[in-house]
C-alpha atoms as a PDB file:
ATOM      1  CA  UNK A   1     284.831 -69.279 -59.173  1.00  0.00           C
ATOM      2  CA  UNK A   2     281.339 -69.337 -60.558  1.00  0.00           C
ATOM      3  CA  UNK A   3     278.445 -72.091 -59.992  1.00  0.00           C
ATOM      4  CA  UNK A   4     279.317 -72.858 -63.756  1.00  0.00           C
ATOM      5  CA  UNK A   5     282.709 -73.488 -63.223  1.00  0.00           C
ATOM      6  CA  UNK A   6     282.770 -75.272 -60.428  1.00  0.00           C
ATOM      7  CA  UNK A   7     280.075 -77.703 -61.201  1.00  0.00           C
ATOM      8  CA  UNK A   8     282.628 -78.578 -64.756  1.00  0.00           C
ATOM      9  CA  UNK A   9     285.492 -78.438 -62.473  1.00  0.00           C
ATOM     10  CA  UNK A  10     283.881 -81.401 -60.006  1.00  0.00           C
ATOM     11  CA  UNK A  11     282.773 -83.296 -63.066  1.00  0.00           C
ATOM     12  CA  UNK A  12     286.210 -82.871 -64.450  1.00  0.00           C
ATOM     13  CA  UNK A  13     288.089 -84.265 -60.628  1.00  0.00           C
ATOM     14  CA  UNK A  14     285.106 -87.309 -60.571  1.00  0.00           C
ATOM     15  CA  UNK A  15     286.069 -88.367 -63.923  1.00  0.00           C
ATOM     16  CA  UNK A  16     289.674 -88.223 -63.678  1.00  0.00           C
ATOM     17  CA  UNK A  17     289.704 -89.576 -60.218  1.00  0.00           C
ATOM     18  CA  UNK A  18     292.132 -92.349 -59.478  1.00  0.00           C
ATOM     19  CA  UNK A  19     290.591 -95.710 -61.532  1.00  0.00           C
ATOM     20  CA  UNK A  20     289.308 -98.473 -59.420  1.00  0.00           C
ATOM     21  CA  UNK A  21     288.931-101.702 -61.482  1.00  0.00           C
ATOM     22  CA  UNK A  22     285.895-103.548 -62.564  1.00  0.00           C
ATOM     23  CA  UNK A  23     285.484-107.303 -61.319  1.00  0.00           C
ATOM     24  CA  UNK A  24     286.773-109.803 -63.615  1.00  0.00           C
ATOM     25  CA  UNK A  25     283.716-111.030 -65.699  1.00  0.00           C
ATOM     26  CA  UNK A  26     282.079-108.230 -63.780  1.00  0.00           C
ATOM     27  CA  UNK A  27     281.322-110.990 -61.034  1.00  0.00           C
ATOM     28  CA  UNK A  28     279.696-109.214 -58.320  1.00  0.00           C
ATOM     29  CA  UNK A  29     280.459-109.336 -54.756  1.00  0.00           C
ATOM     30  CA  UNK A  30     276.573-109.981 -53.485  1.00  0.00           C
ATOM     31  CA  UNK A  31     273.447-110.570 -55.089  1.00  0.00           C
ATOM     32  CA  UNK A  32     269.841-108.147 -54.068  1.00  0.00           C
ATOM     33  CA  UNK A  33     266.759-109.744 -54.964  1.00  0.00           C
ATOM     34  CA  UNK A  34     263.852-107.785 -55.536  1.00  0.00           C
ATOM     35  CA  UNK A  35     261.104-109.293 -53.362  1.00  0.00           C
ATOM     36  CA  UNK A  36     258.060-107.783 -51.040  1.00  0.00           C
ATOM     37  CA  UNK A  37     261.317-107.113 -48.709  1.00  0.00           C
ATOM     38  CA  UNK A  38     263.690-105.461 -50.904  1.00  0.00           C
ATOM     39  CA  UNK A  39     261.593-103.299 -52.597  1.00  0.00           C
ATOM     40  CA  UNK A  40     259.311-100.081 -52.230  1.00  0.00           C
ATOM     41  CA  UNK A  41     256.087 -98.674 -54.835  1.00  0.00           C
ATOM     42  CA  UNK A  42     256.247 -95.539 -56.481  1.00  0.00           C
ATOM     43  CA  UNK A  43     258.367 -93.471 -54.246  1.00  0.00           C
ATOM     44  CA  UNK A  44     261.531 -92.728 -52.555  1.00  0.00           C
ATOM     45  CA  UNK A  45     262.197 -91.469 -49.333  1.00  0.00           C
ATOM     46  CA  UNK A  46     265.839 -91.549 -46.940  1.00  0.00           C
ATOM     47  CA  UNK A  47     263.502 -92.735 -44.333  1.00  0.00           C
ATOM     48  CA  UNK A  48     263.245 -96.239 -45.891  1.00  0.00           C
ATOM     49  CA  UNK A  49     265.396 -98.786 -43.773  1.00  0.00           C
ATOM     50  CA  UNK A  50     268.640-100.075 -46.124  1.00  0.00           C
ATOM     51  CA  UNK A  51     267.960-103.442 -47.616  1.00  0.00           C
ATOM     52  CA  UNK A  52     271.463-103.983 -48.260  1.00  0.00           C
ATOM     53  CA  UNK A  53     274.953-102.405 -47.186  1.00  0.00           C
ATOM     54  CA  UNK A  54     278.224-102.237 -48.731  1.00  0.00           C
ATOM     55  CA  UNK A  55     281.511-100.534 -48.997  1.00  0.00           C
ATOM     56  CA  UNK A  56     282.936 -98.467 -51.915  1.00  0.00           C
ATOM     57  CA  UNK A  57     284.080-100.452 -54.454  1.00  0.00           C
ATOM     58  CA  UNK A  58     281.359-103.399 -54.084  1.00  0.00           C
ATOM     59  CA  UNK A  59     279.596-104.454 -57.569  1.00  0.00           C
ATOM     60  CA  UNK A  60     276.496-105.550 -56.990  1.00  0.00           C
ATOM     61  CA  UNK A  61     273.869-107.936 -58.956  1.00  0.00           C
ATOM     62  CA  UNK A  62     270.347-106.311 -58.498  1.00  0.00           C
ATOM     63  CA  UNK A  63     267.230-107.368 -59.702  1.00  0.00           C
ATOM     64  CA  UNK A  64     264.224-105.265 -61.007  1.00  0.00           C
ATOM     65  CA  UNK A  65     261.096-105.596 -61.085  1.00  0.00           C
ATOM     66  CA  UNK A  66     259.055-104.228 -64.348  1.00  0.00           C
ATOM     67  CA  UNK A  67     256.041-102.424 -62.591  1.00  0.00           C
ATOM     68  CA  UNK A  68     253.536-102.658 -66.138  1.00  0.00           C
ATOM     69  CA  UNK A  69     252.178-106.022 -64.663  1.00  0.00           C
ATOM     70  CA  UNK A  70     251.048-104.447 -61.712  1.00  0.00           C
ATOM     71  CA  UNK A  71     249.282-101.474 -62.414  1.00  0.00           C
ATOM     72  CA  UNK A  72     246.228-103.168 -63.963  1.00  0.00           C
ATOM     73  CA  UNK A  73     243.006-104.811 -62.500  1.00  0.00           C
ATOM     74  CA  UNK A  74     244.127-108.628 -63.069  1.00  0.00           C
ATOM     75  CA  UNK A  75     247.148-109.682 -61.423  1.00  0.00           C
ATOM     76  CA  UNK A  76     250.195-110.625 -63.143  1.00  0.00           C
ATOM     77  CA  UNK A  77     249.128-114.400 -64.430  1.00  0.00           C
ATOM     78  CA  UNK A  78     245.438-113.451 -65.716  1.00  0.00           C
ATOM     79  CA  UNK A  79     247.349-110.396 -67.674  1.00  0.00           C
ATOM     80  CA  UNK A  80     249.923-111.795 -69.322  1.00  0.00           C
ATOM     81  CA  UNK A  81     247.964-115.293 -69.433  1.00  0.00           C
ATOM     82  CA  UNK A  82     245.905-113.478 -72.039  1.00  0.00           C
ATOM     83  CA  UNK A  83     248.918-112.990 -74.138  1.00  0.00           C
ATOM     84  CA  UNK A  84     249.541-116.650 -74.114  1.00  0.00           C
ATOM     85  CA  UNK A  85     252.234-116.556 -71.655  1.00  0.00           C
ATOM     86  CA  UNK A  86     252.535-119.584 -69.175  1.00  0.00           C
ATOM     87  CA  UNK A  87     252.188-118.941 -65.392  1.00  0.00           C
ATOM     88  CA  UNK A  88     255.429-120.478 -65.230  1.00  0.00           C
ATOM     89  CA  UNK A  89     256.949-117.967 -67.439  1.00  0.00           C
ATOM     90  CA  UNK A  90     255.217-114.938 -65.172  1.00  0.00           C
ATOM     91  CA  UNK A  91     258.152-114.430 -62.239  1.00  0.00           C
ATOM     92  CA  UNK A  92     257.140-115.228 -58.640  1.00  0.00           C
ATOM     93  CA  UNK A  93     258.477-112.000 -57.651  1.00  0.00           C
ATOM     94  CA  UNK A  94     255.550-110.214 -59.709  1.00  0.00           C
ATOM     95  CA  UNK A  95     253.237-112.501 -58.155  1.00  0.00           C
ATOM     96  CA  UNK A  96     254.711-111.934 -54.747  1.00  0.00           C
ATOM     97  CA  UNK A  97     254.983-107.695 -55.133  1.00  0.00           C
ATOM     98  CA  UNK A  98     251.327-107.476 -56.686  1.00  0.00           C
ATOM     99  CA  UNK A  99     249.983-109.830 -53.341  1.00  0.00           C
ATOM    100  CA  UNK A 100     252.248-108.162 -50.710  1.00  0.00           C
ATOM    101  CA  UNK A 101     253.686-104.785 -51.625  1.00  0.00           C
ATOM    102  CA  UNK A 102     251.403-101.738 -50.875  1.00  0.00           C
ATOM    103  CA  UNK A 103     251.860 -98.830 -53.203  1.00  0.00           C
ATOM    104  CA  UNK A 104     251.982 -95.103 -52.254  1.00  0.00           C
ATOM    105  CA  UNK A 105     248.278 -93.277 -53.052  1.00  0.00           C
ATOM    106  CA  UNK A 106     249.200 -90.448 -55.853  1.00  0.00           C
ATOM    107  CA  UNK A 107     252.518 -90.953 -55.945  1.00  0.00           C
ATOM    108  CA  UNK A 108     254.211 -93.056 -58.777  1.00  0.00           C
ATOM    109  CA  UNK A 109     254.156 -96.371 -60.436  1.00  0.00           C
ATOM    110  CA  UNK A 110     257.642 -97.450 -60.319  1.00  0.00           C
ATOM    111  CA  UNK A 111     258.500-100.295 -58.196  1.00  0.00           C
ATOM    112  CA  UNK A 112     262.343 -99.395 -57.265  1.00  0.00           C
ATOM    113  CA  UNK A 113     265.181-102.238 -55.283  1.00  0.00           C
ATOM    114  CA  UNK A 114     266.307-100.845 -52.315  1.00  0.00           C
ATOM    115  CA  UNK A 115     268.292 -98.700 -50.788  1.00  0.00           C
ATOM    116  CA  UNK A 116     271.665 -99.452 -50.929  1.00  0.00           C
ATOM    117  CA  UNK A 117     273.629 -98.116 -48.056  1.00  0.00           C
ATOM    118  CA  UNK A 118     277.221 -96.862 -49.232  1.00  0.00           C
ATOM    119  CA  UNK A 119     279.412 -97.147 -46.233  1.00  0.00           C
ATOM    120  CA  UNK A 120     281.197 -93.444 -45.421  1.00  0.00           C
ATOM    121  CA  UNK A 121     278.629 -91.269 -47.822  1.00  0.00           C
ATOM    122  CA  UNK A 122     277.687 -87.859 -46.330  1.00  0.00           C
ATOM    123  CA  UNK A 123     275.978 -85.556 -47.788  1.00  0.00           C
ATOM    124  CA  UNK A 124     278.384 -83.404 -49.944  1.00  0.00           C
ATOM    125  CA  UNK A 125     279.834 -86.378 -51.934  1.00  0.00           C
ATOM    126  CA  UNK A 126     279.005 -88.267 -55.074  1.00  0.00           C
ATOM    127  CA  UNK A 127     278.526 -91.403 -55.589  1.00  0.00           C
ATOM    128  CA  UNK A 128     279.685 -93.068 -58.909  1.00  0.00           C
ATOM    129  CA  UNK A 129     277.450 -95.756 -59.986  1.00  0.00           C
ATOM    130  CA  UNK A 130     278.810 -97.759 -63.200  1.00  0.00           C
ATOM    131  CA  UNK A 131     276.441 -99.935 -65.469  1.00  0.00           C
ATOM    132  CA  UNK A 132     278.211-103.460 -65.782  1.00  0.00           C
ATOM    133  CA  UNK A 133     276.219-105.944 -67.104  1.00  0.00           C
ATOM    134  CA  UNK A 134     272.263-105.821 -67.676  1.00  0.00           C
ATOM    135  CA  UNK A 135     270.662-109.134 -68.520  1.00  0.00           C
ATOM    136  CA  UNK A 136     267.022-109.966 -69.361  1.00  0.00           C
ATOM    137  CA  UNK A 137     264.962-112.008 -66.540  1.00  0.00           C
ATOM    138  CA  UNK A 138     261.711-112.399 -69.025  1.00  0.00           C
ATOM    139  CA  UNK A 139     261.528-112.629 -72.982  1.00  0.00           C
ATOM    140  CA  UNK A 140     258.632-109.965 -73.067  1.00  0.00           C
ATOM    141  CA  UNK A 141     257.599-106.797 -71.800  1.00  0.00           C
ATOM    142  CA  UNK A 142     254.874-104.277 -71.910  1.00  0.00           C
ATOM    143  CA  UNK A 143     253.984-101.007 -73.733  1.00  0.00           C
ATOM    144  CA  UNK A 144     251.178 -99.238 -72.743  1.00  0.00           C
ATOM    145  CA  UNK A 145     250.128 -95.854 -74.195  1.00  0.00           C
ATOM    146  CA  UNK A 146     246.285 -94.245 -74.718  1.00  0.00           C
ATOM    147  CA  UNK A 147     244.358 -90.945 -74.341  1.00  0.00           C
ATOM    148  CA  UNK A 148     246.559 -88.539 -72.307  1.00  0.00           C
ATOM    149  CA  UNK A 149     249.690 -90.174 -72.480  1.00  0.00           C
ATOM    150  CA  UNK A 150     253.154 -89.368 -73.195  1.00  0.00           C
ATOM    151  CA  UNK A 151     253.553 -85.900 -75.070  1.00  0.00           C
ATOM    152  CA  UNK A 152     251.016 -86.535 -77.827  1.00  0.00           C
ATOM    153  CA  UNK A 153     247.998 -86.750 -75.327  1.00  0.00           C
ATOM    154  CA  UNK A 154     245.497 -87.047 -78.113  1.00  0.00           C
ATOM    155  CA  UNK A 155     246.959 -88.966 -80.961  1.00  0.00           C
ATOM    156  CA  UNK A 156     245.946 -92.635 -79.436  1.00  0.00           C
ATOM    157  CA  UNK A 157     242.282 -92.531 -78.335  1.00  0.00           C
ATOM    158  CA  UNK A 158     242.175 -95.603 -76.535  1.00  0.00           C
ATOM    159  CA  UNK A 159     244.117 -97.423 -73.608  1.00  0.00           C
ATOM    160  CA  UNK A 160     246.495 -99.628 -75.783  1.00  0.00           C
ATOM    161  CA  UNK A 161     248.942-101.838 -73.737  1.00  0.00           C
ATOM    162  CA  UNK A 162     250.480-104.230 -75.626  1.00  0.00           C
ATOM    163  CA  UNK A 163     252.955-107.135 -74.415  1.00  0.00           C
ATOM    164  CA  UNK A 164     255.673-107.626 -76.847  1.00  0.00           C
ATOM    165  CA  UNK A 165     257.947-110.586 -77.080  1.00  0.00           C
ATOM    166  CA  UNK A 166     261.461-110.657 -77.341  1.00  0.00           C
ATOM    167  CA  UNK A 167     264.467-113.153 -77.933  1.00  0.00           C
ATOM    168  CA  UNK A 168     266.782-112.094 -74.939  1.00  0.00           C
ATOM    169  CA  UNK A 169     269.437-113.763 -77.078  1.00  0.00           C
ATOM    170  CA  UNK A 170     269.212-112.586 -80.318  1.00  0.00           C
ATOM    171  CA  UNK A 171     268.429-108.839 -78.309  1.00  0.00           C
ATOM    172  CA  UNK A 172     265.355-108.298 -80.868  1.00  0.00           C
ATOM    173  CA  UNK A 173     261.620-107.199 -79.745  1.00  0.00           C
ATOM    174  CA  UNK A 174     258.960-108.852 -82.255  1.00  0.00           C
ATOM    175  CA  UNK A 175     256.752-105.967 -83.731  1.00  0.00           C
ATOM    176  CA  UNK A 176     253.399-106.355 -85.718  1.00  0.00           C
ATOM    177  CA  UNK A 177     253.945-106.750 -89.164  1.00  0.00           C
ATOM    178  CA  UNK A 178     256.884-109.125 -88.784  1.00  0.00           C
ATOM    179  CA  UNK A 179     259.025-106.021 -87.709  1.00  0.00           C
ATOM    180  CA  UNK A 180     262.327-107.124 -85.416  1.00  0.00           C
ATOM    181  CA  UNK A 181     263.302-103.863 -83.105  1.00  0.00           C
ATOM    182  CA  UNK A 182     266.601-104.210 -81.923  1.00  0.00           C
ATOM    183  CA  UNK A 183     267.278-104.050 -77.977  1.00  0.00           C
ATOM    184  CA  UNK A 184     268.597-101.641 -75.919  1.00  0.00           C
ATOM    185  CA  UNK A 185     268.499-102.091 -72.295  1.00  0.00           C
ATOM    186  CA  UNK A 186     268.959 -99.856 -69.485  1.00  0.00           C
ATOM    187  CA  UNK A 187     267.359 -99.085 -66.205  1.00  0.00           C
ATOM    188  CA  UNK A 188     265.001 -95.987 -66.329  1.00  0.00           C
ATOM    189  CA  UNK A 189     265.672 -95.259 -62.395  1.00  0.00           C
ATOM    190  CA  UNK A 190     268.486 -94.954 -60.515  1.00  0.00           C
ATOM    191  CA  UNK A 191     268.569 -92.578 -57.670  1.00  0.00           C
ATOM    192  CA  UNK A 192     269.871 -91.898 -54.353  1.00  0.00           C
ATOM    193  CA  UNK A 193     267.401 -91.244 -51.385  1.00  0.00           C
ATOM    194  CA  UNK A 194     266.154 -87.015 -51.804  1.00  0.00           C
ATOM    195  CA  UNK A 195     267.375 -84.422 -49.092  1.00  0.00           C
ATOM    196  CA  UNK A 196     265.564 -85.305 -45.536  1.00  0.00           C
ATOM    197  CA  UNK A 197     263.518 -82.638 -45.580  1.00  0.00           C
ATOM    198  CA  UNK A 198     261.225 -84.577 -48.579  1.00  0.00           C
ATOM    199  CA  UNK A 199     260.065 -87.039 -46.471  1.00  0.00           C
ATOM    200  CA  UNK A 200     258.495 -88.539 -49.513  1.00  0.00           C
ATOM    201  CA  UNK A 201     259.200 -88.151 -53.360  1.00  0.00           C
ATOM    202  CA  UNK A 202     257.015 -89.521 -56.192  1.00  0.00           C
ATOM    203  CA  UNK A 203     259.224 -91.826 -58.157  1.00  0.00           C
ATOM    204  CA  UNK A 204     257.928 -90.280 -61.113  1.00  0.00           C
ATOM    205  CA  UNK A 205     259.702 -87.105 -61.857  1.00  0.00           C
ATOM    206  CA  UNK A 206     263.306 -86.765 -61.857  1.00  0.00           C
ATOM    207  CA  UNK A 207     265.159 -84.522 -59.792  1.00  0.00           C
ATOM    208  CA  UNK A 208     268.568 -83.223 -58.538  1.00  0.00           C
ATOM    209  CA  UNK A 209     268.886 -87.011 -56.817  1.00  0.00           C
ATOM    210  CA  UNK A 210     268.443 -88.346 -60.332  1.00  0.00           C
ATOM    211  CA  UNK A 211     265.679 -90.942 -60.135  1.00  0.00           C
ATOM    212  CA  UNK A 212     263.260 -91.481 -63.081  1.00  0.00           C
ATOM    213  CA  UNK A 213     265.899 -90.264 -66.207  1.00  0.00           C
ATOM    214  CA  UNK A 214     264.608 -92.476 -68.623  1.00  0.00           C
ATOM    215  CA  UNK A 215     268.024 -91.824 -70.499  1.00  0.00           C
ATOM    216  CA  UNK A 216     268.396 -94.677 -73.033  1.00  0.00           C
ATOM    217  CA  UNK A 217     272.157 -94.036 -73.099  1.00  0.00           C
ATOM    218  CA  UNK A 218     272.454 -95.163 -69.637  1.00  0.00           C
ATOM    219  CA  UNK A 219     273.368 -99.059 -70.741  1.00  0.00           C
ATOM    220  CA  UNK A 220     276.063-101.316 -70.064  1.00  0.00           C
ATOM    221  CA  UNK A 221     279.300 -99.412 -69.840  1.00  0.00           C
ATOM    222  CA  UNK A 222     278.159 -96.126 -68.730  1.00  0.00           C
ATOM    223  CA  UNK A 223     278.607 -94.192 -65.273  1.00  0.00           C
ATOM    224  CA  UNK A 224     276.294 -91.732 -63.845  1.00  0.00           C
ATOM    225  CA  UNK A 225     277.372 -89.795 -61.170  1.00  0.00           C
ATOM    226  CA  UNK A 226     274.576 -88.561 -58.291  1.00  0.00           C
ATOM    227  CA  UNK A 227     275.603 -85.716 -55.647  1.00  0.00           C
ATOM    228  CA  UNK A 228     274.503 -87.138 -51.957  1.00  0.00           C
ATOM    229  CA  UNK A 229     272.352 -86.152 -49.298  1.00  0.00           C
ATOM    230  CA  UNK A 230     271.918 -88.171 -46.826  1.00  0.00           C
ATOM    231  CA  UNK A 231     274.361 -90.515 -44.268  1.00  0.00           C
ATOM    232  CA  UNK A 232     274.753 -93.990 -46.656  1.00  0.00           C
ATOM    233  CA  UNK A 233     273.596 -92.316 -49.763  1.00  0.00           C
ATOM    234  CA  UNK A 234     270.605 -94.802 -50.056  1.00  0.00           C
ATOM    235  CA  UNK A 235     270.379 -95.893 -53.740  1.00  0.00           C
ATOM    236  CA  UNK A 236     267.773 -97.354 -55.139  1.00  0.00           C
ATOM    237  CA  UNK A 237     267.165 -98.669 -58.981  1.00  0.00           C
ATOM    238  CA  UNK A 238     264.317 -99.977 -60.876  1.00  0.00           C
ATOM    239  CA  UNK A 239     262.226 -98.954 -64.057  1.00  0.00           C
ATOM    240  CA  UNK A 240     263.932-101.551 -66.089  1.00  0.00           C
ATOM    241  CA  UNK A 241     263.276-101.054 -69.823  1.00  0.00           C
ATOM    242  CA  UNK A 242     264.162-103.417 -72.941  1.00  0.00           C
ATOM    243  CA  UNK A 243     264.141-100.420 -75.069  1.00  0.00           C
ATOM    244  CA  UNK A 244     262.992 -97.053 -75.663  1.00  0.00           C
ATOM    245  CA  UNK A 245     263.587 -94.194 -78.208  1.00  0.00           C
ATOM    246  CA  UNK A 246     264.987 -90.253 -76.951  1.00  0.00           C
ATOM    247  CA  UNK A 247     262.039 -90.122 -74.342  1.00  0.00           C
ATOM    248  CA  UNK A 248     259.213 -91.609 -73.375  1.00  0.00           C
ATOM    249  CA  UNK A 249     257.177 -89.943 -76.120  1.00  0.00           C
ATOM    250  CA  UNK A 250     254.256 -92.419 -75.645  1.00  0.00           C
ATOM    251  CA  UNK A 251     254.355 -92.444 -71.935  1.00  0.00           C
ATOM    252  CA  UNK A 252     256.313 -95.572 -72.083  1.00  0.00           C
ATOM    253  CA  UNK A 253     259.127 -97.565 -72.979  1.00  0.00           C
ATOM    254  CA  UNK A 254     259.319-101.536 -73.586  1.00  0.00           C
ATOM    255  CA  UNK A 255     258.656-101.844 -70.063  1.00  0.00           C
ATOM    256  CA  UNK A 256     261.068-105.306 -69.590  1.00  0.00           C
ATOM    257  CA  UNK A 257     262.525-106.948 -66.102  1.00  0.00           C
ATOM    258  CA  UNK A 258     266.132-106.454 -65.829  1.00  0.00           C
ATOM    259  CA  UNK A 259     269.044-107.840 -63.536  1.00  0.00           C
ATOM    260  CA  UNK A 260     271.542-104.784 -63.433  1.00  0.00           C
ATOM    261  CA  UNK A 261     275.239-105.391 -62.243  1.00  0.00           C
ATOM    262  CA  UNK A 262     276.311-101.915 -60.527  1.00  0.00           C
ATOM    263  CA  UNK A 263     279.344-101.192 -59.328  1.00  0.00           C
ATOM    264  CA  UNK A 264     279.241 -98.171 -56.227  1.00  0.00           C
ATOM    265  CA  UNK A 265     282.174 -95.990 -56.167  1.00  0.00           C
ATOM    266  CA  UNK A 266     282.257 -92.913 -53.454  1.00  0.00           C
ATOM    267  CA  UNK A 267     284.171 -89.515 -54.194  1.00  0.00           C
ATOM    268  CA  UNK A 268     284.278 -87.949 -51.332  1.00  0.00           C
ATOM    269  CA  UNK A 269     283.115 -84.453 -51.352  1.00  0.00           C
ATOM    270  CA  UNK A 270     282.885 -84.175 -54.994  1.00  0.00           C
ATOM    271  CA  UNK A 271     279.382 -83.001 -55.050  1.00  0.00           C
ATOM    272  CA  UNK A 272     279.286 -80.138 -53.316  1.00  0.00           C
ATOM    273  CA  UNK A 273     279.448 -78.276 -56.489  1.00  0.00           C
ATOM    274  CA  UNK A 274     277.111 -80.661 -58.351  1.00  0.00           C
ATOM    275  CA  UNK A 275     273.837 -79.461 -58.962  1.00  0.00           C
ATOM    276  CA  UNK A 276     272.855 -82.059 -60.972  1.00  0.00           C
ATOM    277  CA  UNK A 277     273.462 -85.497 -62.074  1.00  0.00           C
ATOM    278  CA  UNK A 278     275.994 -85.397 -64.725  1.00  0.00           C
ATOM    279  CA  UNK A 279     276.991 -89.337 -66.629  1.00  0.00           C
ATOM    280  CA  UNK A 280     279.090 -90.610 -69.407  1.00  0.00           C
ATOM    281  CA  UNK A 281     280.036 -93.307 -71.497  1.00  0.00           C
ATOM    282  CA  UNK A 282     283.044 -94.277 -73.725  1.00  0.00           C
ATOM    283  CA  UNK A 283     282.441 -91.152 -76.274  1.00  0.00           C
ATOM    284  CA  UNK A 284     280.400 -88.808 -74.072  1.00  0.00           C
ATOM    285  CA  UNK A 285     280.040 -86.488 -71.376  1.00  0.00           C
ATOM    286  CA  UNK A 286     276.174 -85.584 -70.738  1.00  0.00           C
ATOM    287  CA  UNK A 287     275.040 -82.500 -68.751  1.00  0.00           C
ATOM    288  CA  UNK A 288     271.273 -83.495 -66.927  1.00  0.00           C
ATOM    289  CA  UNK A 289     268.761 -81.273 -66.018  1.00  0.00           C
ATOM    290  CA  UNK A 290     264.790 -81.182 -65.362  1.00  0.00           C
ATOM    291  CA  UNK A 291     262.650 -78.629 -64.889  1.00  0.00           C
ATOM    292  CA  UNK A 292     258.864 -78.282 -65.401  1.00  0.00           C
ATOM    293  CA  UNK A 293     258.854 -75.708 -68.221  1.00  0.00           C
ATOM    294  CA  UNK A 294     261.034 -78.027 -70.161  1.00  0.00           C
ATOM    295  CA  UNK A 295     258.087 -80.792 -69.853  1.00  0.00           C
ATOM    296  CA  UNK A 296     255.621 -78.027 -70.742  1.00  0.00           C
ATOM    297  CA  UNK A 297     257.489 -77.121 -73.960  1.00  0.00           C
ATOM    298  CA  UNK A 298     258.191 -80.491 -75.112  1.00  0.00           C
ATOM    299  CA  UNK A 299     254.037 -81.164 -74.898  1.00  0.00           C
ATOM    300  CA  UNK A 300     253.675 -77.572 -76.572  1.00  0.00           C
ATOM    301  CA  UNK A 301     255.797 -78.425 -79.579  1.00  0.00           C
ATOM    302  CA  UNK A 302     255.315 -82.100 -80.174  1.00  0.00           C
ATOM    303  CA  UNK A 303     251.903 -81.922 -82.061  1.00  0.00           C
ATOM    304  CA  UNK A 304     252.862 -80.124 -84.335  1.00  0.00           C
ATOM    305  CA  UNK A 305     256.127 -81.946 -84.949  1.00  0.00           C
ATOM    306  CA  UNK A 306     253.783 -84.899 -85.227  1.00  0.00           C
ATOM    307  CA  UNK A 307     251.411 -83.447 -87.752  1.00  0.00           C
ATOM    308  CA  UNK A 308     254.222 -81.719 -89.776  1.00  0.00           C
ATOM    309  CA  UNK A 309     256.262 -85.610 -90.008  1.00  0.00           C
ATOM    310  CA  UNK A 310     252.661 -87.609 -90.668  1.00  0.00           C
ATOM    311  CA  UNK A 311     252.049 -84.581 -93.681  1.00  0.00           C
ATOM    312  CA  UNK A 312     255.607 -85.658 -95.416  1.00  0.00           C
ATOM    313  CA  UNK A 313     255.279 -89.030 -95.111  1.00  0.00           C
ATOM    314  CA  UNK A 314     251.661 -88.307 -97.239  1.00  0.00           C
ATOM    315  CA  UNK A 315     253.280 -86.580 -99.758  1.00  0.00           C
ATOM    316  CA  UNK A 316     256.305 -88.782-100.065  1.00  0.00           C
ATOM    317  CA  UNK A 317     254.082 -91.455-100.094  1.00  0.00           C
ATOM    318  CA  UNK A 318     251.835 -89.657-102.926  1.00  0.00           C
ATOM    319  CA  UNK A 319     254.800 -89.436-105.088  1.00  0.00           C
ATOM    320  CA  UNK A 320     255.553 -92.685-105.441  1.00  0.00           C
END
């Protein structure tokens, strides 16, 4: 049987495995905070004590921390203070993470819930994580772009974060210009601990333990399915974004706090064959893979894509 093969062939025995229902009102059977406690700074590592353990089958309410505050020289009042944004309305747990929560030196930003210790995961298995219910914990978030960022590196040429406001109920962000963006939410990390042998791994780039995706498609009522490897599985979640378009083209999303309702199923032995991550939704399968040349093409070819779309949009603009 080849890699090819087998890898479809696991996919195909996940998917179809036998159903295991969802909670009624997808009420979950514990609640993880994300507090100086529960939660780690721009990396991941199976060497990180388990915050939390549960069973296959447990749905679980997890909060997540947006790490945009708490990358910049003010602390999480004074910064979004400036945008006229109560301290009231500025979560303690920013203010407690920024104060408390040391973050790994070159590693990434991402502050990440976690890990999640699946009773009976070994390495060789999968673990099936499905997206319940995602619900906003702040009506704004933060975009951030400038020189070097994202895959157009020199189109902005100075640091331009911007905190946008949004109506968690109406799910719209409020653009300049009186623009209303509709929501999408998702989390931009989820991720099981990386083999042993990695003591540490940046939480930036994503990998064969899944991790930083960024897949917008990855909302409520879609599964993603991670291959294990290590004892417990160790998941951890975070990069919580309020919307974002095929990619971080930018170098960011609408960088929003989320509270994600997961639910942790474990198919035993069903990722030996997996090389990667693999998820789907109600009318998709999607195949995942990274590698650095893909990166290095994208930043190749996006330029010019940019130059070639600003160039119509002059002469459509011209002919009117």
């Amino acid at each position: 049987m080849s890699c090819a093969f087998a890898a479809l062939a696991a996919f195909a025995l996940i998917s179809s495995a036998a159903a295991q229902p969802a909670p009624a009102d997808n009420k979950p059977d514990v609640t993880l905070g994300s507090t100086p406690d529960t939660v780690i700074w721009g990396y991941l590592s199976a060497r990180v004590p388990p915050v939390l353990r549960s069973k296959s089958g447990t749905t679980v309410r997890i909060d997540t921390m947006s790490h945009q505050d708490l990358v910049t020289r003010e602390d999480p009042v004074t910064y979004f203070g400036k945008a006229g944004i109560k301290p009231e309305e500025v979560l303690q747990d920013a203010k407690d993470i920024y104060a408390k929560v040391p973050r790994g030196k070159g590693l990434g930003v991402h502050v990440l819930t976690g890990p999640i210790w699946i009773e009976g995961a070994v390495p060789g298995d999968a673990l099936e994580v499905r997206v319940l219910d995602l619900q906003f914990r702040v009506p704004y978030g933060v975009n951030n772009t400038g020189p070097g960022s994202g895959v157009l590196p020199d189109l902005v040429p100075t640091p331009s974060p911007r905190i946008i406001k949004t109506d968690p109920q109406r799910k719209v962000a409020f653009l300049p210009g009186g623009i209303e963006l509709p929501l999408g939410p998702f989390l931009g990390i989820m991720a099981v601990a990386p083999p042993p042998d990695l003591i540490v791994a940046s939480s930036g780039p994503p990998n064969k333990w899944a991790g930083n995706l960024d897949l917008k498609v990855l909302g409520v009522g879609s599964t993603l399915y991670i291959p294990v490897f290590n004892e417990g599985a160790l998941f951890f979640t975070g990069d919580p974004h309020g919307v974002q378009g095929d990619g971080e083209v930018d170098g960011g999303a609408l960088e929003q706090s989320l509270t994600g309702t997961l639910q942790f199923i474990l198919h035993k032995g069903a990722g030996k064959a997996m090389r990667w991550p693999r998820a789907e939704d109600a009318t998709n399968y999607y195949t995942l893979g990274t590698r650095m040349e893909f990166s290095v093409h994208a930043g190749a070819q996006s330029p010019q894509t940019a130059k070639q779309m600003i160039k119509r949009e002059e002469r459509m603009n011209a002919g009117r």
